[in-house]
Structure formats: C-alpha cells, structure tokens
N, C-alpha and C. Protein backbone atom coordinates (compact mmCIF):
# COMPACT_ATOMS: atom_id res chain seq x y z
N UNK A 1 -95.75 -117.26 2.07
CA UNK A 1 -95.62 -117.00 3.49
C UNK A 1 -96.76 -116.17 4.04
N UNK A 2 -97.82 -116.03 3.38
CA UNK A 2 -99.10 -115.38 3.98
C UNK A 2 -99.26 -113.72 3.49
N UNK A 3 -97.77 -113.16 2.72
CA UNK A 3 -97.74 -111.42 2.31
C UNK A 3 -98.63 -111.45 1.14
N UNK A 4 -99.32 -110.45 0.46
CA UNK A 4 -100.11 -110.20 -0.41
C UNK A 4 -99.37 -108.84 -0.49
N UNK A 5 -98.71 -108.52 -2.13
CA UNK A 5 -97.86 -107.57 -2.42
C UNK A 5 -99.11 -106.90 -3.25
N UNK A 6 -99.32 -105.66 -3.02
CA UNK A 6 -100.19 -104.56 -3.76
C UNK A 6 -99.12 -103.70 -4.73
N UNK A 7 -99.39 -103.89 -6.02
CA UNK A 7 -98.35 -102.75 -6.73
C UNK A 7 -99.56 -102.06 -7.19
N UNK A 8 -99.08 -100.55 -7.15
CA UNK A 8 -99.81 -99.60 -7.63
C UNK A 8 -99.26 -99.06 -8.89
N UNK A 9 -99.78 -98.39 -9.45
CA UNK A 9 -99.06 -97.39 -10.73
C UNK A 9 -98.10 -96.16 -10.48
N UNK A 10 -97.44 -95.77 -10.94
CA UNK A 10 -96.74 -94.55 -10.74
C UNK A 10 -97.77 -92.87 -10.33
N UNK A 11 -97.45 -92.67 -10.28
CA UNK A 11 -97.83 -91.15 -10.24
C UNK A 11 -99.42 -91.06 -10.16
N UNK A 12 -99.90 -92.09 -9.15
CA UNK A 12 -101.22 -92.04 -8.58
C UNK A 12 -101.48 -91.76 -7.38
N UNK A 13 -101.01 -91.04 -7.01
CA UNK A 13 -100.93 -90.79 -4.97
C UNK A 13 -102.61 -91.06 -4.55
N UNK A 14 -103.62 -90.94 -5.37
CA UNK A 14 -104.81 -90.58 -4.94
C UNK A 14 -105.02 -92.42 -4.61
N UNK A 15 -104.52 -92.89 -4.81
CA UNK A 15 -104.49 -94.92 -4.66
C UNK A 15 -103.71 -95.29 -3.72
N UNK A 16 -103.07 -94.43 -3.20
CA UNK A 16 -102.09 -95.00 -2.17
C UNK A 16 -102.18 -93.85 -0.88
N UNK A 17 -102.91 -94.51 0.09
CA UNK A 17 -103.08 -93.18 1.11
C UNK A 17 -101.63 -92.90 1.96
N UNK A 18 -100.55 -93.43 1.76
CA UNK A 18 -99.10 -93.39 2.68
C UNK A 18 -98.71 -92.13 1.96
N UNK A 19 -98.96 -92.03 0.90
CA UNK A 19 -98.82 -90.90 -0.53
C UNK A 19 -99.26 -89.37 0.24
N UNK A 20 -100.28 -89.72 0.65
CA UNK A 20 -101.34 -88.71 1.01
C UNK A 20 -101.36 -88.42 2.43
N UNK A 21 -100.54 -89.27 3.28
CA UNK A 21 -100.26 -88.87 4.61
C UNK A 21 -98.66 -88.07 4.52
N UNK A 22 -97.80 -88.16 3.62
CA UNK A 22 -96.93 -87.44 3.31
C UNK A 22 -97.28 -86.36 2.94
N UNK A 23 -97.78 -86.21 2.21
CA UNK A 23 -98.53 -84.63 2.24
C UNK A 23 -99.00 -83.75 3.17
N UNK A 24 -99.66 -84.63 3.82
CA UNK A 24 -100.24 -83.93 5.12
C UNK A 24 -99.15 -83.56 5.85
N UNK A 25 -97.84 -84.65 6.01
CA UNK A 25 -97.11 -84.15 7.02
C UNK A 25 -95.43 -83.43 6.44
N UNK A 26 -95.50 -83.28 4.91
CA UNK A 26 -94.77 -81.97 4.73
C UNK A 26 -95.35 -80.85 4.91
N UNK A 27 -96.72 -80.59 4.73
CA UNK A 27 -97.25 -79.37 4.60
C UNK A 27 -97.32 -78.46 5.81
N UNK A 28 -97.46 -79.58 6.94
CA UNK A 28 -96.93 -79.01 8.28
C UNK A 28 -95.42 -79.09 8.62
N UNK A 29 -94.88 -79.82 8.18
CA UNK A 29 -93.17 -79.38 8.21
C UNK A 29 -93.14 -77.85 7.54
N UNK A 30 -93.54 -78.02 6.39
CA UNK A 30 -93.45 -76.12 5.43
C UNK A 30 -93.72 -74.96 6.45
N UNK A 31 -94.51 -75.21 7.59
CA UNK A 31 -95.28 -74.35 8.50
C UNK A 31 -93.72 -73.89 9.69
N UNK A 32 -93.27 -74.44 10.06
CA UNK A 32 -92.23 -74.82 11.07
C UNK A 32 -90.95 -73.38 10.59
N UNK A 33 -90.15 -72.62 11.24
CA UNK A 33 -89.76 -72.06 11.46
C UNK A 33 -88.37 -72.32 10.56
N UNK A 34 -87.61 -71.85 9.57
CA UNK A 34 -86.31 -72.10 9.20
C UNK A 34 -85.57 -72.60 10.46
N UNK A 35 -84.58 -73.99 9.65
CA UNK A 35 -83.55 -73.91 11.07
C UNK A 35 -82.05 -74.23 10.59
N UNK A 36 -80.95 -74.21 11.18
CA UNK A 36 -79.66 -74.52 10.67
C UNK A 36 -79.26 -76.06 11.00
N UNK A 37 -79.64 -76.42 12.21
CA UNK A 37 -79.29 -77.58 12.75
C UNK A 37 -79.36 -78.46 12.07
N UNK A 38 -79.16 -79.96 11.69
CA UNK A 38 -79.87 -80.84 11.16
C UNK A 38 -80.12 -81.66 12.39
N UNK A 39 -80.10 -81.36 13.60
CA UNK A 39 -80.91 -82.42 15.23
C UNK A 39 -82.60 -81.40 15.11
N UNK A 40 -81.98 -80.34 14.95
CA UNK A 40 -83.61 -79.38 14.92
C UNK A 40 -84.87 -79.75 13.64
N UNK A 41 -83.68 -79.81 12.73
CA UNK A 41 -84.30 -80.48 11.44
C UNK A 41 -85.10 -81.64 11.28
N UNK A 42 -84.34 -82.58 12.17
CA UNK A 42 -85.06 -84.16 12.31
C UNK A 42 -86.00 -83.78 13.54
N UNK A 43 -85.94 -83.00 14.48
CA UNK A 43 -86.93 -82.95 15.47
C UNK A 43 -88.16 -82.28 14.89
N UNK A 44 -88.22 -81.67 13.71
CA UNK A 44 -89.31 -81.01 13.47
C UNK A 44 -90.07 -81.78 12.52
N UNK A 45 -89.28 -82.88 11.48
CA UNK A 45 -89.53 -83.87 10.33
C UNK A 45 -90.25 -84.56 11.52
N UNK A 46 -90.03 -85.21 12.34
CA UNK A 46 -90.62 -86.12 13.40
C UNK A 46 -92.30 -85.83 13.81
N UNK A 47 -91.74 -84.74 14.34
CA UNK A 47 -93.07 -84.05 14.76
C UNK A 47 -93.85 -83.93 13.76
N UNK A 48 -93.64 -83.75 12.51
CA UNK A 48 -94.54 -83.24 11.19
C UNK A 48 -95.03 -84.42 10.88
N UNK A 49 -94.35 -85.53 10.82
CA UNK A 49 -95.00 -87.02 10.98
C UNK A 49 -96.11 -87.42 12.21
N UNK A 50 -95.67 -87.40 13.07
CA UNK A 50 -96.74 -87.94 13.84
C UNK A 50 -97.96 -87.22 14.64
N UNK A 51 -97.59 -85.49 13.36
CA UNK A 51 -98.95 -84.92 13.85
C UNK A 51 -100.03 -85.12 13.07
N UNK A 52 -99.70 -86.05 11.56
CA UNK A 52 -101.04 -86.55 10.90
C UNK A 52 -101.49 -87.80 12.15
N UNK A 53 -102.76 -87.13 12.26
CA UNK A 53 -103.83 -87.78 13.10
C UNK A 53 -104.51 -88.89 12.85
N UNK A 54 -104.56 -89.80 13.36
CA UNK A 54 -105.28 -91.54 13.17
C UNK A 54 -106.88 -91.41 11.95
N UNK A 55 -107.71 -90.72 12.42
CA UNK A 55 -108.70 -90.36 12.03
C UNK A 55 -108.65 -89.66 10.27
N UNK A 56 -106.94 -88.70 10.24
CA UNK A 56 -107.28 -88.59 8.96
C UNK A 56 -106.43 -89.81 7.69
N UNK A 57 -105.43 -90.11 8.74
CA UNK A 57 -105.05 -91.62 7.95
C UNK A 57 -106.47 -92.45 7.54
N UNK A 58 -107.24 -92.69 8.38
CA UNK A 58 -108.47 -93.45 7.77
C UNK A 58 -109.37 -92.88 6.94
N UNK A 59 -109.10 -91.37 6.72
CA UNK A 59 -109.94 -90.53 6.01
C UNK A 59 -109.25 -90.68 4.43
N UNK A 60 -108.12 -90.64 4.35
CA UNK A 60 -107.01 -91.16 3.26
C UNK A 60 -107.03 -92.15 3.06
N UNK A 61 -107.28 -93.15 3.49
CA UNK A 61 -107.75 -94.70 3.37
C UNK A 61 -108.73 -94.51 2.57
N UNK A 62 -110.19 -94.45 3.08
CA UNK A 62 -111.23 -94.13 2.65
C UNK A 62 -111.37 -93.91 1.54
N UNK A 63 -110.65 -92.59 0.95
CA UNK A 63 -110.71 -92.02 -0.01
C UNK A 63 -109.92 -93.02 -1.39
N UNK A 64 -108.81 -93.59 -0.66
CA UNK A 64 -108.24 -94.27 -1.73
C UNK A 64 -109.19 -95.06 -1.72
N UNK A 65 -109.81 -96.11 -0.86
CA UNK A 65 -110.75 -97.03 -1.94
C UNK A 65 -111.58 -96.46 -2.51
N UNK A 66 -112.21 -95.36 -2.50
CA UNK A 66 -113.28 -94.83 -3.91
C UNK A 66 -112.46 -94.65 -4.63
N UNK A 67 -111.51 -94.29 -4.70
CA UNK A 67 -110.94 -94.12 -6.15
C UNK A 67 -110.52 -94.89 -6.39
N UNK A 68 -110.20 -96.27 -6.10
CA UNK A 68 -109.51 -98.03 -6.31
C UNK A 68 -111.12 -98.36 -6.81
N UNK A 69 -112.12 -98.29 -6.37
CA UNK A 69 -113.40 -98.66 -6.69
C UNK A 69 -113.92 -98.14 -8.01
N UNK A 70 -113.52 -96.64 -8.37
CA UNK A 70 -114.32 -96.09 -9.22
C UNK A 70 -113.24 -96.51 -10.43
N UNK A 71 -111.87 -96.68 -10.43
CA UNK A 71 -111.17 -97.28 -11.71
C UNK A 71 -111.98 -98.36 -11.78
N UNK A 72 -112.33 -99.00 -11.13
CA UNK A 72 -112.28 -100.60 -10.77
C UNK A 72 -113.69 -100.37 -11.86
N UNK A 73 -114.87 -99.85 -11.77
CA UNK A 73 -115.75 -99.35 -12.67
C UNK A 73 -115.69 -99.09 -13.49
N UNK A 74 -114.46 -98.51 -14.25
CA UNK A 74 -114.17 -97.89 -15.70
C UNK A 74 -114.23 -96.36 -15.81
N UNK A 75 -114.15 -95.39 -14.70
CA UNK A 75 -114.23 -94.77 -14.73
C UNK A 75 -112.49 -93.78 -15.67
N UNK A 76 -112.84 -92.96 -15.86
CA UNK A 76 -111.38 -92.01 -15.78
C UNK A 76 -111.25 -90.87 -14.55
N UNK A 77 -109.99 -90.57 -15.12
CA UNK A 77 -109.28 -89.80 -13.73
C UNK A 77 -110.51 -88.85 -13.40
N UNK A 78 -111.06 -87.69 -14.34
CA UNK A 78 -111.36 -86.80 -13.88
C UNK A 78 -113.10 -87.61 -13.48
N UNK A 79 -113.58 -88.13 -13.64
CA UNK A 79 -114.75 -89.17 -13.59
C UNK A 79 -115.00 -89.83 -12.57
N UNK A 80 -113.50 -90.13 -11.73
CA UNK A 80 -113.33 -90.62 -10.83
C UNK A 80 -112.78 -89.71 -9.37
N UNK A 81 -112.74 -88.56 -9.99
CA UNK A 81 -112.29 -87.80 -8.71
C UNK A 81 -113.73 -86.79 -8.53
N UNK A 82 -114.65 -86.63 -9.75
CA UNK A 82 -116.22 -86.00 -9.19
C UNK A 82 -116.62 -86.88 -9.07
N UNK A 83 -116.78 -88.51 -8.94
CA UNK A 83 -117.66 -89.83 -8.23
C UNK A 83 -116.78 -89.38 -6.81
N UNK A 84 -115.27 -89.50 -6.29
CA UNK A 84 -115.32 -89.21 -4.88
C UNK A 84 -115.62 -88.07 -4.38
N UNK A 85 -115.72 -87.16 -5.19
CA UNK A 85 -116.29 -85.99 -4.39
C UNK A 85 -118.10 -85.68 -3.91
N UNK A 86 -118.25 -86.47 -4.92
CA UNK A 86 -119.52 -86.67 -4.65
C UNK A 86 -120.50 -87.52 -3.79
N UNK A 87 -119.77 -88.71 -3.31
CA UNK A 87 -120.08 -89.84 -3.06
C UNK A 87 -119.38 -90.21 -1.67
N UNK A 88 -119.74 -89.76 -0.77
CA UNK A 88 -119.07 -90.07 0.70
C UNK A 88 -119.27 -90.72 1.79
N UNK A 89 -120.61 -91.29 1.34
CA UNK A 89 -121.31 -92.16 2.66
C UNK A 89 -120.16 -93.48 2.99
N UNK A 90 -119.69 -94.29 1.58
CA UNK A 90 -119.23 -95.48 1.95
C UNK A 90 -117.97 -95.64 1.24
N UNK A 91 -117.42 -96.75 1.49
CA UNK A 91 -116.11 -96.81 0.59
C UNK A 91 -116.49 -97.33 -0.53
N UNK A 92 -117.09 -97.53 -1.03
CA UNK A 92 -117.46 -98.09 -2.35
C UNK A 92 -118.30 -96.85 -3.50
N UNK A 93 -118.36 -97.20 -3.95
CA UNK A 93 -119.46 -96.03 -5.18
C UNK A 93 -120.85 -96.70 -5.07
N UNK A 94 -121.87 -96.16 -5.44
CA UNK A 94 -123.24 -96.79 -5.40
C UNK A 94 -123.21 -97.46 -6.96
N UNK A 95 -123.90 -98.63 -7.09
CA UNK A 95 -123.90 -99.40 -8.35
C UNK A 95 -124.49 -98.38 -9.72
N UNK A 96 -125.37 -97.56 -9.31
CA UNK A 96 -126.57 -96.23 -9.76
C UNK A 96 -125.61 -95.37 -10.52
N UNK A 97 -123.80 -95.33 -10.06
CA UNK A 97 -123.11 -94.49 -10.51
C UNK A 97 -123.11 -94.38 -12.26
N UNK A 98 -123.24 -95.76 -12.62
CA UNK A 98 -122.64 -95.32 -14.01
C UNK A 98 -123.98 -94.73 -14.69
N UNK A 99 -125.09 -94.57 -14.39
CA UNK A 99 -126.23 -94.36 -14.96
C UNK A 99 -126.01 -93.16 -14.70
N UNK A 100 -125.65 -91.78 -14.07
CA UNK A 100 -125.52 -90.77 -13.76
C UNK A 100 -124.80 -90.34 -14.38
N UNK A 101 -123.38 -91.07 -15.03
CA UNK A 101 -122.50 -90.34 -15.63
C UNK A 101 -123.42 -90.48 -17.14
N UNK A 102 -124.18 -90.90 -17.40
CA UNK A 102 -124.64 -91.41 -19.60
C UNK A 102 -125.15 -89.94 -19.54
C-alpha cells in the first residue's frame, strides 16, 4: 500500500529522533511547578510537547542520520558519536572518515 516500515533496535534513541524530541519535552515538563490536578497535569504535558521547536526536531533528525550513516560505515557506538560530534556540515559523514579513525 505504498508504507515503508523502519524498525530500529532497542535502546538506541540516538537513531530515532521522536526518542530525542521526548527528551526535550520531559525535560521541560521537569521544569514546571508540582501540581495535584491531573487537568493541570495534562495542561502542562501538552505544553511540554509542543514547546520542542520545528527547527530542533530537524536538528534531531539531522543528528540521527549521522549516526544511521556512521553505523552504516562500520563504525561503533563510541566511534560514532565522536564522527557526529565532529562532523556537522551535512547529514552524511565525509567518505575521508574512516582514514582518520586508522
């Protein structure tokens, strides 16, 4: 019917940016004032959602394809998280990468 199903691995949030927009928007729920209500509760869960910003959803995007790219290379975890830290111009890694890591 035209869907293309993506399964990811377990306990890789850094591959899945929905992972990583949850983060963003508990960490500003954590910020928010104790409350008793549970209407206050969902009004503040709400808000904590739709204050991650468009710009950093694509920044979480981004980031997951270097690290979808740099497995995709053979890299390992920690191999692959100093190639994205290092490497920010594009979503991809430069081909030059693996010669840097020998």
């Amino acid at each position: 019917r035209g869907f293309a199903m993506l399964i990811l691995p377990k306990f890789h949030c850094e591959l899945n940016f929905i992972e990583q927009c949850w983060g963003f928007a508990k960490r500003v729920y954590r910020q928010y004032p104790l409350v008793k209500k549970e209407e206050e509760m969902e009004k503040q869960i709400n808000e904590a959602l739709v204050s991650v910003p468009l710009i950093t959803m694509r920044r979480f995007a981004t980031r997951s394809l270097r690290f979808i790219d740099a497995y995709r290379h053979g890299l390992s975890g920690r191999q692959a998280t100093w190639a994205s830290k290092r490497y920010r111009g594009h979503r991809v890694l430069p081909d030059t990468l693996m010669d840097e890591l020998e």
